[in-house]
PDB file of N, CA and C in Angstrom:
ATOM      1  N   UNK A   1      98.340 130.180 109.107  1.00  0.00           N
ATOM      2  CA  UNK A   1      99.214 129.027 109.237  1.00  0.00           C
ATOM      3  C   UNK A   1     100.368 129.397 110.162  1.00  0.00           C
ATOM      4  N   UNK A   2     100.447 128.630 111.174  1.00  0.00           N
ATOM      5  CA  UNK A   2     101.622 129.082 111.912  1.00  0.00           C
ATOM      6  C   UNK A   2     103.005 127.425 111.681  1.00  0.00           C
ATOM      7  N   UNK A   3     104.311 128.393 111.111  1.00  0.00           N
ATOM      8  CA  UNK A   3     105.091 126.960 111.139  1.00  0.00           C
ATOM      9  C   UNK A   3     106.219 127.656 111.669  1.00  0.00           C
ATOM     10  N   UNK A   4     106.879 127.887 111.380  1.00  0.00           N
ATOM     11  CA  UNK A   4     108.458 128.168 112.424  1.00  0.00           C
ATOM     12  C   UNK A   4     108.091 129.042 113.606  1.00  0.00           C
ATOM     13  N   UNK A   5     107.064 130.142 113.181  1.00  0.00           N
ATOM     14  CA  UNK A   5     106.788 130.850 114.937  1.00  0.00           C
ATOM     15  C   UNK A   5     107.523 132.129 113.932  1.00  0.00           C
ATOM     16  N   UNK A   6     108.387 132.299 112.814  1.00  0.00           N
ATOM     17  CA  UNK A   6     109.311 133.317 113.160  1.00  0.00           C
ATOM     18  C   UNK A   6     108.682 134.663 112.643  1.00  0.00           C
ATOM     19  N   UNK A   7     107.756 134.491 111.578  1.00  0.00           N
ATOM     20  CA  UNK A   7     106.933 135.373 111.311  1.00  0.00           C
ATOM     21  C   UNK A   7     105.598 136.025 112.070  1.00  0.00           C
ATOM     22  N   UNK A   8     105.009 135.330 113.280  1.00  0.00           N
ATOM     23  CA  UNK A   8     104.492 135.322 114.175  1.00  0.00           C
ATOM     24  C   UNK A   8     105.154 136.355 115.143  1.00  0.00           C
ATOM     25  N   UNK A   9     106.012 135.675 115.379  1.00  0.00           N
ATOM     26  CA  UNK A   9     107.004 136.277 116.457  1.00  0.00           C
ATOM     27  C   UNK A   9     107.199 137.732 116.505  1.00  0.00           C
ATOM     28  N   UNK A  10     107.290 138.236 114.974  1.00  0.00           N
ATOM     29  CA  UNK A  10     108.337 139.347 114.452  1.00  0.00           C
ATOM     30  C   UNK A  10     106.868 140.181 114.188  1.00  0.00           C
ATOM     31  N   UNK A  11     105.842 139.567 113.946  1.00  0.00           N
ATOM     32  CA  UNK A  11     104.676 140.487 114.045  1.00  0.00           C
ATOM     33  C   UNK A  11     104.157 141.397 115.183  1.00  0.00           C
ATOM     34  N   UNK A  12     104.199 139.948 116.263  1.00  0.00           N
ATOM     35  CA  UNK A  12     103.982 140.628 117.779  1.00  0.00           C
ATOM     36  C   UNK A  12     104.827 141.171 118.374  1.00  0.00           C
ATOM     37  N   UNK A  13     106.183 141.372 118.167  1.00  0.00           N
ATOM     38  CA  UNK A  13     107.177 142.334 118.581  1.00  0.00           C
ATOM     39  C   UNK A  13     106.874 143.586 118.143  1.00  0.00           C
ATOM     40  N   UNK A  14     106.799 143.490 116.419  1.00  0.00           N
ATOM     41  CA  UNK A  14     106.256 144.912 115.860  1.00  0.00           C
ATOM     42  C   UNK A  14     105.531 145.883 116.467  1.00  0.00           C
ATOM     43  N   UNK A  15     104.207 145.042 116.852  1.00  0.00           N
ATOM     44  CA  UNK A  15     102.825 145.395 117.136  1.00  0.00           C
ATOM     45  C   UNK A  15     103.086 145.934 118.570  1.00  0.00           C
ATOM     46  N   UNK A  16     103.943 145.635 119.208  1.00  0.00           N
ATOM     47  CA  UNK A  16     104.587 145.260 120.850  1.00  0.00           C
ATOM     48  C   UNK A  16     105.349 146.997 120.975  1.00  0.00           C
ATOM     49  N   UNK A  17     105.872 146.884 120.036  1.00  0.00           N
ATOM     50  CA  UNK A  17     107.098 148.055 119.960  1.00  0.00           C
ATOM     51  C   UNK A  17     106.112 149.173 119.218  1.00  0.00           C
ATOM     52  N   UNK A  18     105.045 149.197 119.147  1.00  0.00           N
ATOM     53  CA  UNK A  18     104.046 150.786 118.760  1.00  0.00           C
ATOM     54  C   UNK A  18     103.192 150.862 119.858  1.00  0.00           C
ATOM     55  N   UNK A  19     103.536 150.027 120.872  1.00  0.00           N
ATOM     56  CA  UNK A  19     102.336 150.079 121.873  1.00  0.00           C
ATOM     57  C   UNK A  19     100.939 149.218 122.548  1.00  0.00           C
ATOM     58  N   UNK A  20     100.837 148.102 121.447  1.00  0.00           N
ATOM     59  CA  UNK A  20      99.899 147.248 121.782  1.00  0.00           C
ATOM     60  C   UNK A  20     100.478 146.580 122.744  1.00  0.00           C
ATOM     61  N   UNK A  21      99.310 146.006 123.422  1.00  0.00           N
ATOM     62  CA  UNK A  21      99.137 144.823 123.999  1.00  0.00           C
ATOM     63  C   UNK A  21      98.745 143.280 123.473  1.00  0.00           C
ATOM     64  N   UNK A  22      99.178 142.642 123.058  1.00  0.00           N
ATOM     65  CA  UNK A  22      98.993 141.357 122.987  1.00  0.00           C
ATOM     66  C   UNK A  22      98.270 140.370 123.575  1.00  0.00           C
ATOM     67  N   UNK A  23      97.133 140.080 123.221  1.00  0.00           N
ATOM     68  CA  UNK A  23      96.048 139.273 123.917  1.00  0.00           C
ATOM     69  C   UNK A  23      96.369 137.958 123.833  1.00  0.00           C
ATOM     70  N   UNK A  24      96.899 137.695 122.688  1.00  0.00           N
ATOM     71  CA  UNK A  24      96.802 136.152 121.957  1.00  0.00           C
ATOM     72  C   UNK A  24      96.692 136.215 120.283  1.00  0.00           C
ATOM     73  N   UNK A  25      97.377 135.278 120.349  1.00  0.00           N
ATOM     74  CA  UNK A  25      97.403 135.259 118.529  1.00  0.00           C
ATOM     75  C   UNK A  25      97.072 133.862 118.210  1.00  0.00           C
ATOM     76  N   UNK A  26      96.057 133.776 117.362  1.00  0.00           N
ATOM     77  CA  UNK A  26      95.543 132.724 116.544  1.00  0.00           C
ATOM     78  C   UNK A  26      95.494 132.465 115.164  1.00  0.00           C
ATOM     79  N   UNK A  27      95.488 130.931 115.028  1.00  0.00           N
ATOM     80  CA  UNK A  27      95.764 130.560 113.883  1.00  0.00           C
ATOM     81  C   UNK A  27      94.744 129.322 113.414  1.00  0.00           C
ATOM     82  N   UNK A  28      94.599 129.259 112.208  1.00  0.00           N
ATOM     83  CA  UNK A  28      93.667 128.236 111.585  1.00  0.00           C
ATOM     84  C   UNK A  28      94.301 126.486 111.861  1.00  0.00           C
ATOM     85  N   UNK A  29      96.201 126.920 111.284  1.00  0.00           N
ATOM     86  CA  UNK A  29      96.644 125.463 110.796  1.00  0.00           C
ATOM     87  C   UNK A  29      98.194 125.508 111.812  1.00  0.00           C
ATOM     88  N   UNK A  30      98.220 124.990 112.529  1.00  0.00           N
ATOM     89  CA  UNK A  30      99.768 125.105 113.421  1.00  0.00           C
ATOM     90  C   UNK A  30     100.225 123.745 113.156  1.00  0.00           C
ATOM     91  N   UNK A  31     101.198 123.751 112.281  1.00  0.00           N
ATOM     92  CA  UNK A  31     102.619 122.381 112.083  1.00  0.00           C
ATOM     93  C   UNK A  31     103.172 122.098 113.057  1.00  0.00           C
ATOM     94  N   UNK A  32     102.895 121.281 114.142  1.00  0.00           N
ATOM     95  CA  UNK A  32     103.454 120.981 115.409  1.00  0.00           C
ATOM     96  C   UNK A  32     104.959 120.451 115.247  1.00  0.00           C
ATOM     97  N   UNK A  33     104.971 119.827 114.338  1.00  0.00           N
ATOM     98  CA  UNK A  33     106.567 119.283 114.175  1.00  0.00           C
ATOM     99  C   UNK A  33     107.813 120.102 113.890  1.00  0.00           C
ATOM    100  N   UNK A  34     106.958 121.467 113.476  1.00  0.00           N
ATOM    101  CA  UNK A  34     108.296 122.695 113.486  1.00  0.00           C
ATOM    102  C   UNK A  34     108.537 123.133 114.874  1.00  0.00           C
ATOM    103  N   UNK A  35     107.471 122.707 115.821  1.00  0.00           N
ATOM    104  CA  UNK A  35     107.775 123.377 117.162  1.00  0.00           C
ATOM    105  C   UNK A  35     108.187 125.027 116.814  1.00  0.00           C
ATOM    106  N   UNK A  36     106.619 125.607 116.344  1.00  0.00           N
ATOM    107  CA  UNK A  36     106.851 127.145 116.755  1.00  0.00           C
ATOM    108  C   UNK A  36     106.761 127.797 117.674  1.00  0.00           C
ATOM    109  N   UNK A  37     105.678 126.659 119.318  1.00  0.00           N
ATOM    110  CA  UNK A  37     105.533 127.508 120.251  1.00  0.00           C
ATOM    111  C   UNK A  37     107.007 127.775 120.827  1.00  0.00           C
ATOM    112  N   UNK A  38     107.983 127.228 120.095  1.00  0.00           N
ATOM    113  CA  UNK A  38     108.935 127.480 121.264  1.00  0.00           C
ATOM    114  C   UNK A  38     109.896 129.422 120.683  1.00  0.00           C
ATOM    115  N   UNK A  39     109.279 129.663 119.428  1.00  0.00           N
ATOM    116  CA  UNK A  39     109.958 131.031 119.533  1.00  0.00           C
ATOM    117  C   UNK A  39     108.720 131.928 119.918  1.00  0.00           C
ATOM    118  N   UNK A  40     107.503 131.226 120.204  1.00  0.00           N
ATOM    119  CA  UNK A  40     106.017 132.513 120.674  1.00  0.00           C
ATOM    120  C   UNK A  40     105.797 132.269 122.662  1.00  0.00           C
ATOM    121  N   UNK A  41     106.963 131.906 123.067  1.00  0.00           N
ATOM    122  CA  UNK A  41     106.919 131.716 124.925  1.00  0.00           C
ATOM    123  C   UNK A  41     106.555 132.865 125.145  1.00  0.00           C
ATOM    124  N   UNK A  42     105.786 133.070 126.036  1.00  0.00           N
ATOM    125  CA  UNK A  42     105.463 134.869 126.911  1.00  0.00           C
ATOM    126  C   UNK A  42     103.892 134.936 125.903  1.00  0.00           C
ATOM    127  N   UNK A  43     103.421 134.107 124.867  1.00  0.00           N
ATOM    128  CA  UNK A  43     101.984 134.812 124.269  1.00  0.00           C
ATOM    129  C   UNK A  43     101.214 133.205 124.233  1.00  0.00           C
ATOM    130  N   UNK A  44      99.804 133.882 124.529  1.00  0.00           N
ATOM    131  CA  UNK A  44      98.811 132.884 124.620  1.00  0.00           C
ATOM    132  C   UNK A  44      98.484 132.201 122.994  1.00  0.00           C
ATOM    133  N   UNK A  45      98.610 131.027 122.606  1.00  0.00           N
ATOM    134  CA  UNK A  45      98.736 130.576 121.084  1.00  0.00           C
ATOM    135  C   UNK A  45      97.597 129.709 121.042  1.00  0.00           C
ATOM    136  N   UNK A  46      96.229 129.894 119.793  1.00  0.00           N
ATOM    137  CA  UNK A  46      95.476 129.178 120.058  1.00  0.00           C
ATOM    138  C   UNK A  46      95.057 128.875 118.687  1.00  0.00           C
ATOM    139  N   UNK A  47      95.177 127.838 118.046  1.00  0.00           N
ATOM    140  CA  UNK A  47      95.366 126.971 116.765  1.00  0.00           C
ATOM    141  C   UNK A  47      93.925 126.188 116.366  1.00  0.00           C
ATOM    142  N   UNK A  48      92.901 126.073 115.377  1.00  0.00           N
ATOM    143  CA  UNK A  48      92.302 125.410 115.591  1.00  0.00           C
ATOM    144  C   UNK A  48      92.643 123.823 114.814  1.00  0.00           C
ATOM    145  N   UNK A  49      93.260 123.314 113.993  1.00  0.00           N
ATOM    146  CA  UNK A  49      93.974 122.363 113.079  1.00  0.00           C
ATOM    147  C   UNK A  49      95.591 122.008 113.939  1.00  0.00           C
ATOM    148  N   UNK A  50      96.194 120.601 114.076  1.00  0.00           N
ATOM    149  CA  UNK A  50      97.526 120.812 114.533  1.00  0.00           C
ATOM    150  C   UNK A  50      97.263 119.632 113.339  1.00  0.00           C
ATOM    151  N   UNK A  51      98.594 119.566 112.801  1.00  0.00           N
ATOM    152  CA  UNK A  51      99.612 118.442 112.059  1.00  0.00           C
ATOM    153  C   UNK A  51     100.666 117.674 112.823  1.00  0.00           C
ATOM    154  N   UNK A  52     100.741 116.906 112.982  1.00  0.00           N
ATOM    155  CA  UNK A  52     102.062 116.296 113.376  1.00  0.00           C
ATOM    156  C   UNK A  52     102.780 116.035 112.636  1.00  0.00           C
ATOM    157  N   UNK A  53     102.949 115.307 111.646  1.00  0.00           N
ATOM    158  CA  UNK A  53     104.098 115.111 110.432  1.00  0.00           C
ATOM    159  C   UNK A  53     104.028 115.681 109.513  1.00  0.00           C
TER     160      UNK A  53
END
């Protein structure tokens, strides 16, 4: 489930800061109305479910 981005975010920094590379991060259910792509800018985000309200 992706909804604020902020736990997302703080994963791929983690993962970022031991050395990976970041391909893309996916998710089953993305809440569009929290607008999380806007704290995941710079990573490819690919959702298969969006919500609007």
């Amino acid at each position: 489930l992706l909804a604020t981005g902020g736990t997302a975010e703080a994963t791929a920094r983690l993962a970022e800061s031991l050395g990976a590379d970041i391909a893309g991060l996916g998710f089953v259910v993305e809440l569009d109305f929290l607008n999380p792509r806007d704290k995941l800018k710079g990573y490819d985000v690919f959702s298969l479910l969006h919500y609007d309200k």
